[in-house]
C-alpha atoms as a PDB file:
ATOM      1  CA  UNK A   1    -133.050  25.847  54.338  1.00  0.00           C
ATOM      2  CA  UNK A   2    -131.781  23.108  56.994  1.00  0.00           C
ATOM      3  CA  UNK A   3    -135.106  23.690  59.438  1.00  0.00           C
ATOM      4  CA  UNK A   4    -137.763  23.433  56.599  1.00  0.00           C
ATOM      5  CA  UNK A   5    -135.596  20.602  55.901  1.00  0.00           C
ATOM      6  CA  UNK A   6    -135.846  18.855  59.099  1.00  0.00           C
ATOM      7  CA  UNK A   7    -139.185  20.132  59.918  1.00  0.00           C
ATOM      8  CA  UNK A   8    -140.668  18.215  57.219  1.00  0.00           C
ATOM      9  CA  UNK A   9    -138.234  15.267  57.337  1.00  0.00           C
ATOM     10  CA  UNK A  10    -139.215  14.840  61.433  1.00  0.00           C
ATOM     11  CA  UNK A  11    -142.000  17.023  61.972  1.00  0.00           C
ATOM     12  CA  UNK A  12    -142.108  20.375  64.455  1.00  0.00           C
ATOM     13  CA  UNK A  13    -141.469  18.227  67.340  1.00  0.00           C
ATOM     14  CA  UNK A  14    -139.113  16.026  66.483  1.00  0.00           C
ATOM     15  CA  UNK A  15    -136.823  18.892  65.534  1.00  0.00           C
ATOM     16  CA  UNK A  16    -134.816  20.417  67.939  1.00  0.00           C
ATOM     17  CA  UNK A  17    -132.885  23.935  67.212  1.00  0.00           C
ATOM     18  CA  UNK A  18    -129.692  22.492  68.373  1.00  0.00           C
ATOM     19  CA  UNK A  19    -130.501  19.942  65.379  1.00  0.00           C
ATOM     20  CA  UNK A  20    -131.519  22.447  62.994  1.00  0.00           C
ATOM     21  CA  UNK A  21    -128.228  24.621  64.118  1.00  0.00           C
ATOM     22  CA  UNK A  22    -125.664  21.407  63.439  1.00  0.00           C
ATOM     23  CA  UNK A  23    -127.591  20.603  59.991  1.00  0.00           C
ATOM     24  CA  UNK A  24    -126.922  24.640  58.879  1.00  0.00           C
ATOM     25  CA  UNK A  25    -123.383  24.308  60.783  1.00  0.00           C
ATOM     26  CA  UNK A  26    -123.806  27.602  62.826  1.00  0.00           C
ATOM     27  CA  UNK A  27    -124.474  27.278  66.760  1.00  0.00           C
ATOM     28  CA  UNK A  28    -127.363  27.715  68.124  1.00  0.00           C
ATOM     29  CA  UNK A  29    -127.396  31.347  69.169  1.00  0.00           C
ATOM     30  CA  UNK A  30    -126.719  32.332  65.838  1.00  0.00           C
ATOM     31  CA  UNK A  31    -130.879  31.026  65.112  1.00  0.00           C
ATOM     32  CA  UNK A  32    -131.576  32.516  68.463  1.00  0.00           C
ATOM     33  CA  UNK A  33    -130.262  35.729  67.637  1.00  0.00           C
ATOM     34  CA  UNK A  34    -131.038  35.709  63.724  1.00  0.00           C
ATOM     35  CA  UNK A  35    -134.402  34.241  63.680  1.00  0.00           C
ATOM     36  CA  UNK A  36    -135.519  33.877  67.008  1.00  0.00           C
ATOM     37  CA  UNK A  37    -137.959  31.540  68.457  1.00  0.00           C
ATOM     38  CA  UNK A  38    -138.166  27.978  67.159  1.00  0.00           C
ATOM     39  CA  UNK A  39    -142.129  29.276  66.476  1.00  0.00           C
ATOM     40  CA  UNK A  40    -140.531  32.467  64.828  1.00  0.00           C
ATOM     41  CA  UNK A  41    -138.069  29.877  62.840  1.00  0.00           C
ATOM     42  CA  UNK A  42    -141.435  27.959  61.679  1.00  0.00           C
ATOM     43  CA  UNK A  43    -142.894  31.052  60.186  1.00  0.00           C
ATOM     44  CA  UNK A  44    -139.729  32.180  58.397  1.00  0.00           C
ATOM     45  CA  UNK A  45    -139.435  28.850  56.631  1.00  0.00           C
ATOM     46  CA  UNK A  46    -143.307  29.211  55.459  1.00  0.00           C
ATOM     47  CA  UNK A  47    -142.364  33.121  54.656  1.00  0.00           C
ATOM     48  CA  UNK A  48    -139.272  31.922  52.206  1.00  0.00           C
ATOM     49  CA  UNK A  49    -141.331  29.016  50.339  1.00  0.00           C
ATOM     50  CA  UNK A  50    -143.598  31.370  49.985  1.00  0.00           C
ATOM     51  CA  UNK A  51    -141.337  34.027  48.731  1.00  0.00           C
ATOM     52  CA  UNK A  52    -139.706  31.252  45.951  1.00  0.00           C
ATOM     53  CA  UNK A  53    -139.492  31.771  42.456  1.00  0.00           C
ATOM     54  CA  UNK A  54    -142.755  31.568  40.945  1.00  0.00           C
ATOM     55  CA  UNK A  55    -144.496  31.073  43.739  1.00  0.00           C
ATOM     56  CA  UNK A  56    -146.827  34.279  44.510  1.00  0.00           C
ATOM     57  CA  UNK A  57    -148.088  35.777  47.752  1.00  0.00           C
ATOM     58  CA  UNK A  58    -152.356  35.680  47.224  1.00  0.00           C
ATOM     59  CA  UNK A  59    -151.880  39.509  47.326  1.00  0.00           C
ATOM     60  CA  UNK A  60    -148.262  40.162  46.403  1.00  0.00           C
ATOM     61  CA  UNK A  61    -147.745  43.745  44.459  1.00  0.00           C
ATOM     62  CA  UNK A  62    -147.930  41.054  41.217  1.00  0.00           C
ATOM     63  CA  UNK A  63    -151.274  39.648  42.002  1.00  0.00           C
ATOM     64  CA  UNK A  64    -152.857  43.284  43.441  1.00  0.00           C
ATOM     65  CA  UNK A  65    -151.564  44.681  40.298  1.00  0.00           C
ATOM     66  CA  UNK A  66    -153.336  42.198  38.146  1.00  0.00           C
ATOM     67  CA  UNK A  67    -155.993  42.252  40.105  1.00  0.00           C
ATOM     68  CA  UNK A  68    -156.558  45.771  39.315  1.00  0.00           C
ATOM     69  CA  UNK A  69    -155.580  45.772  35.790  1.00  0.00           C
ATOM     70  CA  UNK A  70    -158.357  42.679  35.351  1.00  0.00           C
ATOM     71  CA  UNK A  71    -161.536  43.528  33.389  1.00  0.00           C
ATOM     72  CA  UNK A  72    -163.980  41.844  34.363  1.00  0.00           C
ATOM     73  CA  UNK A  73    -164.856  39.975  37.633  1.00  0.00           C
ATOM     74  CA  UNK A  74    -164.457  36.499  35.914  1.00  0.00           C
ATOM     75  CA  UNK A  75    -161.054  37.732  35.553  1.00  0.00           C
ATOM     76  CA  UNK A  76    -160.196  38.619  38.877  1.00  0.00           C
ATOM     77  CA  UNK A  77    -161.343  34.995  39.859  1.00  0.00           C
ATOM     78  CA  UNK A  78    -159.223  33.255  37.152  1.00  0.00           C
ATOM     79  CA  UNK A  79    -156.159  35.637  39.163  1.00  0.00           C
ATOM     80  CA  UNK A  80    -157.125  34.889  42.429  1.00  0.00           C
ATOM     81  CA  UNK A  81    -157.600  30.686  41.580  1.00  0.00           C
ATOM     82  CA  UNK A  82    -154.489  30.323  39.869  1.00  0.00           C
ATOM     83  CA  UNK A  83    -152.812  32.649  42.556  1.00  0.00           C
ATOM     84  CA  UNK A  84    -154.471  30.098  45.696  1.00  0.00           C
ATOM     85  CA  UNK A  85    -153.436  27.240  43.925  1.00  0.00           C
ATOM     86  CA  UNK A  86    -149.945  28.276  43.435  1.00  0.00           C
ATOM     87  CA  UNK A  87    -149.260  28.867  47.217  1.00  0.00           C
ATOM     88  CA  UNK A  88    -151.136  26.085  48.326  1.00  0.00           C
ATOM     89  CA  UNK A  89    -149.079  23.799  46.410  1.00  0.00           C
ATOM     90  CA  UNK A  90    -145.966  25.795  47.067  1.00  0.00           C
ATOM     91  CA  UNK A  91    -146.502  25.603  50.622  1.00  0.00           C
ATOM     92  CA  UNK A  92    -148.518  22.730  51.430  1.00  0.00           C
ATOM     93  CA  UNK A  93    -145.661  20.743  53.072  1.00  0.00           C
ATOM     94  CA  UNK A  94    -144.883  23.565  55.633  1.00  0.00           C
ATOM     95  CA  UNK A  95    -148.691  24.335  56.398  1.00  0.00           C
ATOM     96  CA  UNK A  96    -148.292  20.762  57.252  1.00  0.00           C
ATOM     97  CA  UNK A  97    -145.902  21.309  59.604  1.00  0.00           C
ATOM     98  CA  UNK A  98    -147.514  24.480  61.000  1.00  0.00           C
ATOM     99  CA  UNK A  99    -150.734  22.939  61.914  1.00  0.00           C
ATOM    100  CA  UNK A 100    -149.516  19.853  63.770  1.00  0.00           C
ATOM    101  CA  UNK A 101    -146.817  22.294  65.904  1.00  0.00           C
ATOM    102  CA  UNK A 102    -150.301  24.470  66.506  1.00  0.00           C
ATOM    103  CA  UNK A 103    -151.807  21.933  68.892  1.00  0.00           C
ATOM    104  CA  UNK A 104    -148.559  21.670  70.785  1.00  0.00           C
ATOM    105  CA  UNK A 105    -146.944  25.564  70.573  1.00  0.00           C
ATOM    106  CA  UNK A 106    -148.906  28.055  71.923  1.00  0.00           C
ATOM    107  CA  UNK A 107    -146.847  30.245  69.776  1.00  0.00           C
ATOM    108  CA  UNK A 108    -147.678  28.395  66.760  1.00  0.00           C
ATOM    109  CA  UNK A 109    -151.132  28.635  67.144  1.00  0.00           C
ATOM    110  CA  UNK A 110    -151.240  32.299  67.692  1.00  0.00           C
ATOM    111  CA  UNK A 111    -149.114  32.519  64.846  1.00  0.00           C
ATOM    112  CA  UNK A 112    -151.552  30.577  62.783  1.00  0.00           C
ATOM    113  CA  UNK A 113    -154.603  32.270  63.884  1.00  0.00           C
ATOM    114  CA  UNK A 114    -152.681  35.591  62.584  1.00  0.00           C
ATOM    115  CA  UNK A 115    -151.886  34.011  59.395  1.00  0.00           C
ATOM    116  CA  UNK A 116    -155.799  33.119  58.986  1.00  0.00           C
ATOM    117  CA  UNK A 117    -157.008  36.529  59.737  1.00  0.00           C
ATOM    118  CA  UNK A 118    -153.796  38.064  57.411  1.00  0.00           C
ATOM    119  CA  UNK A 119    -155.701  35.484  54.456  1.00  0.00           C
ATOM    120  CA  UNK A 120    -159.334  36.741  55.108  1.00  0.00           C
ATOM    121  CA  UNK A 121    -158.296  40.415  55.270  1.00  0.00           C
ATOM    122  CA  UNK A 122    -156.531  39.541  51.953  1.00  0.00           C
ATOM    123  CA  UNK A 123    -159.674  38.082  50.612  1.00  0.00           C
ATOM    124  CA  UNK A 124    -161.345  41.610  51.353  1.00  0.00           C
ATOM    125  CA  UNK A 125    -159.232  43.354  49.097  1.00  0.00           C
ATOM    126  CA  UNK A 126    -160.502  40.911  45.994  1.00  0.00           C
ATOM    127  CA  UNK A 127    -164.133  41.262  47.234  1.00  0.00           C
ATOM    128  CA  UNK A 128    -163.704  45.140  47.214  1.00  0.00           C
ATOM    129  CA  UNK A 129    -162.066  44.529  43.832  1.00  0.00           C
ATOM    130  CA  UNK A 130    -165.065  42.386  42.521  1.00  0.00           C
ATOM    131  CA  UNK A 131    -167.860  44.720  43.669  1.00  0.00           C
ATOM    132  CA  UNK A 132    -165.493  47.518  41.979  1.00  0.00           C
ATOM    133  CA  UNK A 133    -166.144  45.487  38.799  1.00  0.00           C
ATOM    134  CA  UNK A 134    -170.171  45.336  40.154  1.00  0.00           C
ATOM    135  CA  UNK A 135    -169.203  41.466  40.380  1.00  0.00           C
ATOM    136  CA  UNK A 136    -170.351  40.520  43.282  1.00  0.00           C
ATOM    137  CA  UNK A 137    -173.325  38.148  42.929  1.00  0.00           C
ATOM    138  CA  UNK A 138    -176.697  40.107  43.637  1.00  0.00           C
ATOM    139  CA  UNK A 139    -175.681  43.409  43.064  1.00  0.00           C
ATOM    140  CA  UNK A 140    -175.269  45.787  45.672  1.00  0.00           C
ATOM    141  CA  UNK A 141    -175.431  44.501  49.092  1.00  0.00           C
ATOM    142  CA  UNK A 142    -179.110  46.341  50.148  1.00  0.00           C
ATOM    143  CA  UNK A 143    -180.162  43.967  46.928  1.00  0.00           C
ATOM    144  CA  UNK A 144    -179.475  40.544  48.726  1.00  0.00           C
ATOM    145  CA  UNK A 145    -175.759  40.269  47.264  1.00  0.00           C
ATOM    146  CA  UNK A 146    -173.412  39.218  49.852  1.00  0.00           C
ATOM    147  CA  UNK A 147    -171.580  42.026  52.056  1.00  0.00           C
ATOM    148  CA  UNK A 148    -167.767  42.137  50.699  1.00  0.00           C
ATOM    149  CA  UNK A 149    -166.848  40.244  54.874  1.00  0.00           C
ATOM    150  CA  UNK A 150    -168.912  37.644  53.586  1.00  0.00           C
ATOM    151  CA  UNK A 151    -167.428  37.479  50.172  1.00  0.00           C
ATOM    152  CA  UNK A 152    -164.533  37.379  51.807  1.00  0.00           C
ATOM    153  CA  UNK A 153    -165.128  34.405  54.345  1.00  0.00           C
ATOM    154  CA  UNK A 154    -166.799  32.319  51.076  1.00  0.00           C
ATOM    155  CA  UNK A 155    -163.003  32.699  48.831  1.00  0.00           C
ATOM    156  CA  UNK A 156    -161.219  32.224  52.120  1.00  0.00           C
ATOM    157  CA  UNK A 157    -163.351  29.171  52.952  1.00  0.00           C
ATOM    158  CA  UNK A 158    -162.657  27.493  49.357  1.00  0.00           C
ATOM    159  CA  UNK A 159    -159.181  28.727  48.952  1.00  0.00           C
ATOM    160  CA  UNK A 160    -157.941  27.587  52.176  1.00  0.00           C
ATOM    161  CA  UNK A 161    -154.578  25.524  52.525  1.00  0.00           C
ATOM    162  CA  UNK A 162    -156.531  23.226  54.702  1.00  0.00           C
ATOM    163  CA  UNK A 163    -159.148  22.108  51.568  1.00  0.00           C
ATOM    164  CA  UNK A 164    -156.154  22.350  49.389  1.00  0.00           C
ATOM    165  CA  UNK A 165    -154.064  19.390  51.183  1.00  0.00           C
ATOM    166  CA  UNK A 166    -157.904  17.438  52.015  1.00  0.00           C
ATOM    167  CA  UNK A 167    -158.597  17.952  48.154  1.00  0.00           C
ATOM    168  CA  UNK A 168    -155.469  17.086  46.445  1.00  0.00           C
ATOM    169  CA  UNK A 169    -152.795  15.443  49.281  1.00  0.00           C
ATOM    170  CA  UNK A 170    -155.748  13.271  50.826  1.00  0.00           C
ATOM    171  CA  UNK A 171    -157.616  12.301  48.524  1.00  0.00           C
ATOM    172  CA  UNK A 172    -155.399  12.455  45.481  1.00  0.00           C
ATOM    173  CA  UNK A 173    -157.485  15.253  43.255  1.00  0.00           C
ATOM    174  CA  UNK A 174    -154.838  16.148  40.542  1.00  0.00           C
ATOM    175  CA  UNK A 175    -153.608  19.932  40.559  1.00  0.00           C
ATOM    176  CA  UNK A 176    -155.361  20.561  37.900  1.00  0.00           C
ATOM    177  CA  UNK A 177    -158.368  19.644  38.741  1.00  0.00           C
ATOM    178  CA  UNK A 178    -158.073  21.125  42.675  1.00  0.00           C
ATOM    179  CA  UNK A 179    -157.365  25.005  40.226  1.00  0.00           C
ATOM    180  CA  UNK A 180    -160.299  23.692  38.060  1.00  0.00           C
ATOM    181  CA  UNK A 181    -162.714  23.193  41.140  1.00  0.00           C
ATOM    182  CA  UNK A 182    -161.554  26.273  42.708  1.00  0.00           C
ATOM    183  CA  UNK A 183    -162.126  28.714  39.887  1.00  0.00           C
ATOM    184  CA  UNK A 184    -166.106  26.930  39.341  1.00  0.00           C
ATOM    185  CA  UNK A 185    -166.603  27.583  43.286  1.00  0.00           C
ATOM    186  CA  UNK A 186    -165.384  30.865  43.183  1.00  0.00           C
ATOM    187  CA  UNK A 187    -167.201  32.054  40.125  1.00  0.00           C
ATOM    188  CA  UNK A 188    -170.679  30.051  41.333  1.00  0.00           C
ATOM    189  CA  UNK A 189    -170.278  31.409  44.849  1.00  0.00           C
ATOM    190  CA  UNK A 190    -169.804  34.758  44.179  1.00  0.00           C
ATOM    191  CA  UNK A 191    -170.836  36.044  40.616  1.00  0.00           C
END
């Protein structure tokens, strides 16, 4: 796609629409009226790497349905690791891209903050999964174990795109051992 292309070749601001419309050779009201906003263009580039071959949602139908079908609560973490991993790598570039235009798009940011909240009420479903399982560290939660919003904040803290790109575009952790880390966390955190 010509704006992801551009995006990441020049960053939010240095692309213009009118840019982005000569590079897909349609004019410009065709984004206008197809996509929208350049903001609304941002988020439909994430939305497609996202979407790529291979490259899983953290709760598409796939991953809930694994999710479900997992045994055990070690299980569900191995799903949800590999699963973080996977889109953070897949979209790491465009995150990128997302949280620079943030500071300088209003629309961006709200966009972003939605995107956040989207994640954590993602990461409810797998902590309602895990206590399912009775996986949640501490038992119930009127025995000290952590309340499934807190379980929640703890696998969106760890998981987040933001640790991903510190972790492995920063300071150079290898893929492997970024999924590695994660799945330890996870598992120590919350089981």
């Amino acid at each position: 796609m010509a704006a992801g292309r551009l995006m990441l070749e020049r960053g939010y601001v240095g692309t213009s629409v009118v840019a982005i419309a000569a590079e897909a050779g349609v004019v410009v009201q065709t984004i206008y009226n197809s996509v929208g906003s350049k903001a609304e263009l941002l988020a439909a580039v994430l939305d497609r790497v996202a979407e790529e071959p291979d490259a899983p949602s953290l709760l598409s139908g796939a991953t809930r349905e694994r999710i479900n079908e997992a045994r055990t609560a070690t299980e569900v973490i191995r799903i949800l690791a590999r699963s973080s991993a996977l889109v953070n790598d897949r979209t790491s570039g465009i995150l990128r891209i997302v949280s620079e235009a943030a500071v300088v798009d209003p629309d961006v940011g709200e966009f972003e903050q939605k995107r956040d909240a989207a994640r954590l009420h993602g990461f409810g479903e797998v902590a309602a999964a895990l206590r399912e399982k009775r996986g949640l560290r501490g038992g119930p939660i009127y025995s000290g174990g952590p309340s499934d919003h807190e379980a929640a904040a703890t696998m969106w803290a760890l998981a987040h795109p933001h640790t991903f790109r510190t972790l492995v575009l920063s300071l150079g952790w290898s893929r492997d051992a970024y999924l590695n880390w994660l799945e330890k966390s996870l598992l120590a955190a919350l089981l």
